[in-house]
Protein backbone atom coordinates (compact mmCIF):
# COMPACT_ATOMS: atom_id res chain seq x y z
CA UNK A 1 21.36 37.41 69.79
CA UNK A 2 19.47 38.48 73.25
CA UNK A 3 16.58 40.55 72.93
CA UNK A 4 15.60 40.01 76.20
CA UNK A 5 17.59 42.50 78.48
CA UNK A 6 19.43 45.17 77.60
CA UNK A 7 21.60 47.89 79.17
CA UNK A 8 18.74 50.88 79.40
CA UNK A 9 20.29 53.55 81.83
CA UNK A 10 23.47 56.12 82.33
CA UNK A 11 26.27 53.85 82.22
CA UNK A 12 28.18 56.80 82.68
CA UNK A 13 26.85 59.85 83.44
CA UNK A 14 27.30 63.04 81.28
CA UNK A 15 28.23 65.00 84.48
CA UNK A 16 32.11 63.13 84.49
CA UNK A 17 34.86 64.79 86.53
CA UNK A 18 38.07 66.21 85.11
CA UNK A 19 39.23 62.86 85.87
CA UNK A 20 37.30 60.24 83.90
CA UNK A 21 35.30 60.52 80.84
CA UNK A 22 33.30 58.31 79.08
CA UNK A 23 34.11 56.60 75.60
CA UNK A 24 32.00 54.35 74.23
CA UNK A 25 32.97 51.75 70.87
CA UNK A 26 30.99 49.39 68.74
CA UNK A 27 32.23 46.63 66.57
CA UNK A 28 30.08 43.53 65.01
CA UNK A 29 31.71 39.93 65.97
CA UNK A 30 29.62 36.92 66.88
CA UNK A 31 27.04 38.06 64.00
CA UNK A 32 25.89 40.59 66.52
CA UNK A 33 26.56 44.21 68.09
CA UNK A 34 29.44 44.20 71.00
CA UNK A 35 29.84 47.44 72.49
CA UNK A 36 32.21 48.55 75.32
CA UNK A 37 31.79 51.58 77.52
CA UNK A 38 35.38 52.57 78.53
CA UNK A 39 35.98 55.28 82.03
CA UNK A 40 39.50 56.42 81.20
CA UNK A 41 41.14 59.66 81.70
CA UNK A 42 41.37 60.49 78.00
CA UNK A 43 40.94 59.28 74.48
CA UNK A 44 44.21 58.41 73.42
CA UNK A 45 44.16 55.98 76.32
CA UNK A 46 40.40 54.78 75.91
CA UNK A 47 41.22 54.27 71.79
CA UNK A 48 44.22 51.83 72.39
CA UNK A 49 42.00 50.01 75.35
CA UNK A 50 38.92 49.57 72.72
CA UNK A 51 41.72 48.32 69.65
CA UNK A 52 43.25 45.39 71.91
CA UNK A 53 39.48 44.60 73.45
CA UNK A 54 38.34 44.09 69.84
CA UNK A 55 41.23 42.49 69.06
CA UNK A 56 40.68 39.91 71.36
CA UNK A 57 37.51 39.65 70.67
CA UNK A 58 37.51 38.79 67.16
CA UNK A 59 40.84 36.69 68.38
CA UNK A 60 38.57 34.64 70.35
CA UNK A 61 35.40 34.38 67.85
CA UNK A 62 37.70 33.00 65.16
CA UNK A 63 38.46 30.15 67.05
CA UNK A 64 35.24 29.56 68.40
CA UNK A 65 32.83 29.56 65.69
CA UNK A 66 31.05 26.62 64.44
CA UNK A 67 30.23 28.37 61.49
CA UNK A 68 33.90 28.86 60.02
CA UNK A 69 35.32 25.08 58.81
CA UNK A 70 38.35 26.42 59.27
CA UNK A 71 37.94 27.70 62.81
CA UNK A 72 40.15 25.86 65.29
CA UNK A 73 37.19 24.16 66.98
CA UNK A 74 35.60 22.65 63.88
CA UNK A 75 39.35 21.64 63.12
CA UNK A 76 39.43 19.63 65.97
CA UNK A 77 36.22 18.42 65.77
CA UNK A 78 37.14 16.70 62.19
CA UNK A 79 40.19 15.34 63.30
CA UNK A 80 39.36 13.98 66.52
CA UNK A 81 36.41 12.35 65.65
CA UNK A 82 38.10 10.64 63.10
CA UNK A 83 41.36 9.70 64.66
CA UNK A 84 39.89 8.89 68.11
CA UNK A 85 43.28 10.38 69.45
CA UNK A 86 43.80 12.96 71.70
CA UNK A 87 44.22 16.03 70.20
CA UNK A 88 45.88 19.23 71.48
CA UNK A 89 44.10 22.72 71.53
CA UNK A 90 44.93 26.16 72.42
CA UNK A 91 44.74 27.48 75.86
CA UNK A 92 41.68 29.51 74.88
CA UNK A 93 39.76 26.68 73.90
CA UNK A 94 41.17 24.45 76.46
CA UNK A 95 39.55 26.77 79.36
CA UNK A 96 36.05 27.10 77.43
CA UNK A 97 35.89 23.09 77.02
CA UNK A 98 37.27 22.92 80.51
CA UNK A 99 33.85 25.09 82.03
CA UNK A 100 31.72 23.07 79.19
CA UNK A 101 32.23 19.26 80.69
CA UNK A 102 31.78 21.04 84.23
CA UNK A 103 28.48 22.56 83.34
CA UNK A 104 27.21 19.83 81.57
CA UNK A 105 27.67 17.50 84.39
CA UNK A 106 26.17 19.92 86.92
CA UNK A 107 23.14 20.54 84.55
CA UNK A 108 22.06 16.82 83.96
CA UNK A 109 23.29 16.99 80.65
CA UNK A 110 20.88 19.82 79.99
CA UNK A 111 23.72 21.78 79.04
CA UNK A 112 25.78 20.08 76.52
CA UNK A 113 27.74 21.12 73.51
CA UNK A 114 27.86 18.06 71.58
CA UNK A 115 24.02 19.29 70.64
CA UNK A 116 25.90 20.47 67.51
CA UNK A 117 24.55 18.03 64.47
CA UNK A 118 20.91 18.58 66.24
CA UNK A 119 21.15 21.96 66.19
CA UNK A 120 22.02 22.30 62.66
CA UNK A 121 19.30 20.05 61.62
CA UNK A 122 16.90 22.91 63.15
CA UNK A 123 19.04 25.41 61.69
CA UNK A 124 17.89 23.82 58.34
CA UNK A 125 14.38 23.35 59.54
CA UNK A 126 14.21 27.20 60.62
CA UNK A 127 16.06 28.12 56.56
CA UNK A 128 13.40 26.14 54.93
CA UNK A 129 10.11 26.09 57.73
CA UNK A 130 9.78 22.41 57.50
CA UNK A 131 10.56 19.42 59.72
CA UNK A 132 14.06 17.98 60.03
CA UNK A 133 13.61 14.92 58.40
CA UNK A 134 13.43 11.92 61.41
CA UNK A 135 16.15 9.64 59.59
CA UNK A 136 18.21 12.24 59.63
CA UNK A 137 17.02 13.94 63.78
CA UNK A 138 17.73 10.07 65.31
CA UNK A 139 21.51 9.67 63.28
CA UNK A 140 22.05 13.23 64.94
CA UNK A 141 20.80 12.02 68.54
CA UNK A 142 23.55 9.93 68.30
CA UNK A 143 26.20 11.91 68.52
CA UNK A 144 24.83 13.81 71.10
CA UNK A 145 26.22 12.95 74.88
CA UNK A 146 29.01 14.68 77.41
CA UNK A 147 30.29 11.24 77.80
CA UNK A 148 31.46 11.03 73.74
CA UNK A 149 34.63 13.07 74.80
CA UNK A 150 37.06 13.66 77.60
CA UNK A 151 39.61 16.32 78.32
CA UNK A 152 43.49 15.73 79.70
CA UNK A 153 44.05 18.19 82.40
CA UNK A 154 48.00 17.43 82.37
CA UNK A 155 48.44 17.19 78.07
CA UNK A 156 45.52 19.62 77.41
CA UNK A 157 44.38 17.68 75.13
CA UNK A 158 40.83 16.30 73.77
CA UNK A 159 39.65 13.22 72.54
CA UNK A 160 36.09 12.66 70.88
CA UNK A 161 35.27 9.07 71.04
CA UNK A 162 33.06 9.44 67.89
CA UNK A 163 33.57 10.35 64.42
CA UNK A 164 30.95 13.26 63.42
CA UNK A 165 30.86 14.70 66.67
CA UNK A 166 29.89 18.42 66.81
CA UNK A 167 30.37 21.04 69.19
CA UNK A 168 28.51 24.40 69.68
CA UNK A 169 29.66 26.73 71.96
CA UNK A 170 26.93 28.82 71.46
CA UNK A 171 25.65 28.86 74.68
CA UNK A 172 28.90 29.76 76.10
CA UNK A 173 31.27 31.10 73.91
CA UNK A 174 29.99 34.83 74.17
CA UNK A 175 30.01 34.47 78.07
CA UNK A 176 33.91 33.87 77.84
CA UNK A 177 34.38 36.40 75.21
CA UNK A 178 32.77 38.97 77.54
CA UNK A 179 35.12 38.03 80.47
CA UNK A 180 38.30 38.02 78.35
CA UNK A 181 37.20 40.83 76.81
CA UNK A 182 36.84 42.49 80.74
CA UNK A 183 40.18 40.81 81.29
CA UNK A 184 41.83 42.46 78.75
CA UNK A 185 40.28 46.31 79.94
CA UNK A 186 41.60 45.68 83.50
CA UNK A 187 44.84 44.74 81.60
CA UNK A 188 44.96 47.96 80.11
CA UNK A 189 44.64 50.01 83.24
CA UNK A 190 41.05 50.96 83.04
CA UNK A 191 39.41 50.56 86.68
CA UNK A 192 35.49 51.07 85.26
CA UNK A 193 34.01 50.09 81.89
CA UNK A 194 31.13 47.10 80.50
CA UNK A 195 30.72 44.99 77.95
CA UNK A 196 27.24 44.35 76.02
CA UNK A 197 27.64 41.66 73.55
CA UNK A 198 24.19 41.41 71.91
CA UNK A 199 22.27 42.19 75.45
CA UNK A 200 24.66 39.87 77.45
CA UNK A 201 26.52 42.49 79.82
CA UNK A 202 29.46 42.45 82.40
CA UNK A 203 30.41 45.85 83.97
CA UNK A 204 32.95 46.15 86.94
CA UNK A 205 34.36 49.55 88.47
CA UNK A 206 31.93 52.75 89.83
CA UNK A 207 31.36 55.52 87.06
CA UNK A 208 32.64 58.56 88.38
CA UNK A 209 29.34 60.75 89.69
CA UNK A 210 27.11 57.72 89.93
CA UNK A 211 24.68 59.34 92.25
CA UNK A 212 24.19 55.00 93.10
CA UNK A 213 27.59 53.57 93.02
CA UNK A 214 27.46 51.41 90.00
CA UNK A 215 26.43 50.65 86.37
CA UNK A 216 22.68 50.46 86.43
CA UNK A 217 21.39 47.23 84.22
CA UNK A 218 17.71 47.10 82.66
CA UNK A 219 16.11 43.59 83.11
CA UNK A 220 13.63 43.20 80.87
CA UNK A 221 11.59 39.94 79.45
CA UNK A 222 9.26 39.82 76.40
CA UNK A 223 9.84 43.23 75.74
CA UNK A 224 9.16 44.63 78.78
CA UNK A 225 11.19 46.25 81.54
CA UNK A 226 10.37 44.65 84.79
CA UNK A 227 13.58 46.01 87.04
CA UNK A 228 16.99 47.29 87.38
CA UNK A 229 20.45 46.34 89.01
CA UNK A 230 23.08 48.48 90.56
CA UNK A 231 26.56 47.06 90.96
CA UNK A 232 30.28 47.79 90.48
CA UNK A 233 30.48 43.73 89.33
CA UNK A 234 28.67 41.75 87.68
CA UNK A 235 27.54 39.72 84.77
CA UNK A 236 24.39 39.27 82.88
CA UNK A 237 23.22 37.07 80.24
CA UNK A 238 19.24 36.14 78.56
CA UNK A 239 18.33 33.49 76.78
CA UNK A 240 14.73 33.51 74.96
CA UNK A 241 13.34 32.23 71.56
CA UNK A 242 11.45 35.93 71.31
CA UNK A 243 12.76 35.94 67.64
CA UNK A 244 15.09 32.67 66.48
CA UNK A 245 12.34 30.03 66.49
CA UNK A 246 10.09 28.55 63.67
CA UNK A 247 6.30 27.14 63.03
CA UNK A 248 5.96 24.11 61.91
CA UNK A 249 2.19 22.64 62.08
CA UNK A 250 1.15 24.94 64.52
CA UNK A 251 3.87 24.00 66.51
CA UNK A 252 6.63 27.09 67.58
CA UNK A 253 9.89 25.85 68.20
CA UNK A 254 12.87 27.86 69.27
CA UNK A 255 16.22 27.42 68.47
CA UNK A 256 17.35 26.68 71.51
CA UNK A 257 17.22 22.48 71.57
CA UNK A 258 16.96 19.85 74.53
CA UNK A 259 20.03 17.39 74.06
CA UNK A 260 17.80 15.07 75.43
CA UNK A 261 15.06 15.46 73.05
CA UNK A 262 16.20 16.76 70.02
CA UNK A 263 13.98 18.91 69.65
CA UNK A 264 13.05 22.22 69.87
CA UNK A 265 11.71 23.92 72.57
CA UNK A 266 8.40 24.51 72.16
CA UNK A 267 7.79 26.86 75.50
CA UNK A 268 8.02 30.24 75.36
CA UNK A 269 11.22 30.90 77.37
CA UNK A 270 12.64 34.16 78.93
CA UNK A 271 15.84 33.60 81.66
CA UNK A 272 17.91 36.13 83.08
CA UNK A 273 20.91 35.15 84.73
CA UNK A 274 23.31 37.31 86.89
CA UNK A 275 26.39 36.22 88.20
CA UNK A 276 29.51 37.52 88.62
CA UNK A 277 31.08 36.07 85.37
CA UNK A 278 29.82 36.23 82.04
CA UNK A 279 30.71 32.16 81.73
CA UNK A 280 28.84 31.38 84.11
CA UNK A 281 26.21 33.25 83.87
CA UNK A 282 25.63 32.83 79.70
CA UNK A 283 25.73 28.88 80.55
CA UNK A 284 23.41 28.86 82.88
CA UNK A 285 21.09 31.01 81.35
CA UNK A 286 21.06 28.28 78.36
CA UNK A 287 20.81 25.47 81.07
CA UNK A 288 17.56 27.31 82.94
CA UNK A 289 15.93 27.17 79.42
CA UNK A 290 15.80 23.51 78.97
CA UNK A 291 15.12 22.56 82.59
CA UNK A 292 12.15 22.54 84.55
CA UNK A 293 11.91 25.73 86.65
CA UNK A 294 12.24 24.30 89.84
CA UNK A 295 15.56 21.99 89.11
CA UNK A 296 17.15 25.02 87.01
CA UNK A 297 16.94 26.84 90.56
CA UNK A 298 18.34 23.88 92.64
CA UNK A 299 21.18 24.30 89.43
CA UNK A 300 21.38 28.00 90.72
CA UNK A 301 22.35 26.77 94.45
CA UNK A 302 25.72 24.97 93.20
CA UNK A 303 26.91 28.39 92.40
CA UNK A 304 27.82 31.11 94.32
CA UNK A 305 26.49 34.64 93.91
CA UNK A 306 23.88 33.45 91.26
CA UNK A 307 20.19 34.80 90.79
CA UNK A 308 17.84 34.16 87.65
CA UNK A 309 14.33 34.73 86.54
CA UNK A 310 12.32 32.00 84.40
CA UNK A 311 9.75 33.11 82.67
CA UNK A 312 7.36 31.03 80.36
CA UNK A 313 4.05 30.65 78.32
CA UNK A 314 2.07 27.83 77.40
CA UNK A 315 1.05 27.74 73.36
CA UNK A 316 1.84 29.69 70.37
CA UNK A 317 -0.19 33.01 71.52
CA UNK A 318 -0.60 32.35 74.55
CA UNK A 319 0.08 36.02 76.81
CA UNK A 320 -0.37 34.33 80.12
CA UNK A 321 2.92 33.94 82.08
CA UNK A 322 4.13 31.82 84.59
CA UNK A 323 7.36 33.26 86.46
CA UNK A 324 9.85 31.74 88.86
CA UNK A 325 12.25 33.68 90.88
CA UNK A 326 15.77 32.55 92.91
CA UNK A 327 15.28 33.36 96.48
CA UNK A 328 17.96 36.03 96.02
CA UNK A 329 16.61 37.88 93.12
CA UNK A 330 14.32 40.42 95.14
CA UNK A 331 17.85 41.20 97.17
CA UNK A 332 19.38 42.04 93.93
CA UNK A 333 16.87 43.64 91.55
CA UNK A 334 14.53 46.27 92.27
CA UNK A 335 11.30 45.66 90.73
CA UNK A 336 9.49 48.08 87.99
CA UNK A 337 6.65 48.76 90.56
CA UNK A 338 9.08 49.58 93.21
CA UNK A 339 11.33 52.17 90.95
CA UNK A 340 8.12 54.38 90.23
């Protein structure tokens, strides 16, 4: 769950038209709070938009989990390790694995969701605030690699070269939830709304009466607000070890983990990544975490209407930090000092 950046202002002013009025829903899916802010013209038609959204939504979650063995992606990661055959997934799953292999290979392999049997290991280690045991850590680097499965454009199908391969599509999963989940508004005929899934936001549309044209998005890191966004569409998502991490030895270690490593990382990280898809823009953020600052950016130039802050400290309580900023970021976000 983000606790980085959160939606902070009128994302739909009180001072509606006749027109449009603003209805706002909550459901928990993903372990977390999603909430969608709906512009329609009345409730009847803002209720039925909010039941299919969630719908979808918990739809999409099913299938995705990692922590369901019955979900359809731990299904095929049972059977396909162990068969070595190709296996054939829903079209769903099939478009999330699709944008996985992509953003693996344009990350270096910093994004990758084979990470699954490491991160589990520091899922354990986090439970029980103790080491994962190093037998156990090098059998799970193993199994870690983009190149330990392939897709089949043509049968839409998947084979995992490797029996005990796992995949977590935690670092992208919400993303595509967030866009279907926008998909499925526009679907219904309602021309402004956003998503928030756990501080991970997507908005499209003008509010009627914004006196700025657009959903206005807090961007915030440890805590602390440090700008806003206007826009009529776009999507943001944070990723941060500000509470999912554990101390071991002195050590902190977050629970986000380098596939190249293994390990935890032990920086204090804060990224915020717009772009104008939640995918995208929950990927990267995961991606920006792991990298060094300056080749997450050069990561940022492969995609189009991209712009992310890095922020980071040095040691356990360390308050000192360093920040790095895409060359479009001031363009986009107006900074604290220059709101007051």
């Amino acid at each position: 769950m983000s606790l980085l950046t959160l939606v902070c202002i009128s994302v739909c002013p009180d001072s509606f038209s006749d027109e449009l009025k603003r209805y706002e829903y909550q459901e928990i899916a993903m372990s977390i709070p999603v909430r969608i802010v709906v512009c329609a013209e009345n409730d009847s038609k803002a209720q039925v938009a909010a039941e299919v959204v969630f719908r979808r939504v918990h739809e999409l979650d099913a299938l995705m989990t990692d922590f369901e063995p019955d979900s359809e992606l731990m299904q095929m990661c049972r059977q396909g390790g162990k068969s070595g055959e190709p296996i054939s997934v829903s079209d769903d799953l099939f478009r999330v694995l699709q944008k996985s292999k992509q953003f693996s290979i344009d990350s270096w392999g910093a994004f990758d969701i084979t990470v699954g049997p490491v991160v589990r290991l520091w899922r354990r280690a986090r439970r029980l605030h103790e080491f994962p045991e190093k037998r156990l850590l090098d059998e799970a680097r193993q199994l870690v690699g983009n190149d330990l499965w392939e897709l089949d454009n043509e049968t839409q199908t998947v084979t995992i070269k490797k029996d005990k391969v796992l995949f977590d599509l935690g670092g992208i999963a919400k993303g595509d939830i967030i866009d279907q989940a926008i998909a499925t508004l526009k679907s219904q005929g309602i021309t402004s709304a956003l998503v928030d899934a756990g501080g991970d936001v997507r908005v499209y549309g003008i509010p009627p009466d914004s006196s700025v044209n657009g959903w206005v998005i807090g961007v915030s890191a440890y805590g602390k607000e440090v700008g806003r966004v206007v826009s009529a569409g776009i999507a943001m998502a944070s990723s941060g070890d500000l509470s999912r991490y554990v101390i071991l030895d002195g050590v902190r270690y977050s629970h986000i983990v380098d596939p190249k490593t293994g390990v935890g990382l032990i920086n204090q990280t804060a990224v915020t990544v717009f772009a104008p898809d939640a995918i995208t823009a929950d990927a990267l953020a995961t991606a920006l975490s792991i990298l060094p600052p300056e080749e997450g950016l050069k990561l940022l130039e492969k995609y189009e209407g991209t712009a992310a802050m890095i922020c980071r400290r040095s040691g356990q309580d360390s308050q000192e930090t360093a920040v790095w900023y895409s060359e479009n970021w001031a363009n986009l976000v107006t900074a604290v000092e220059e709101m007051n």
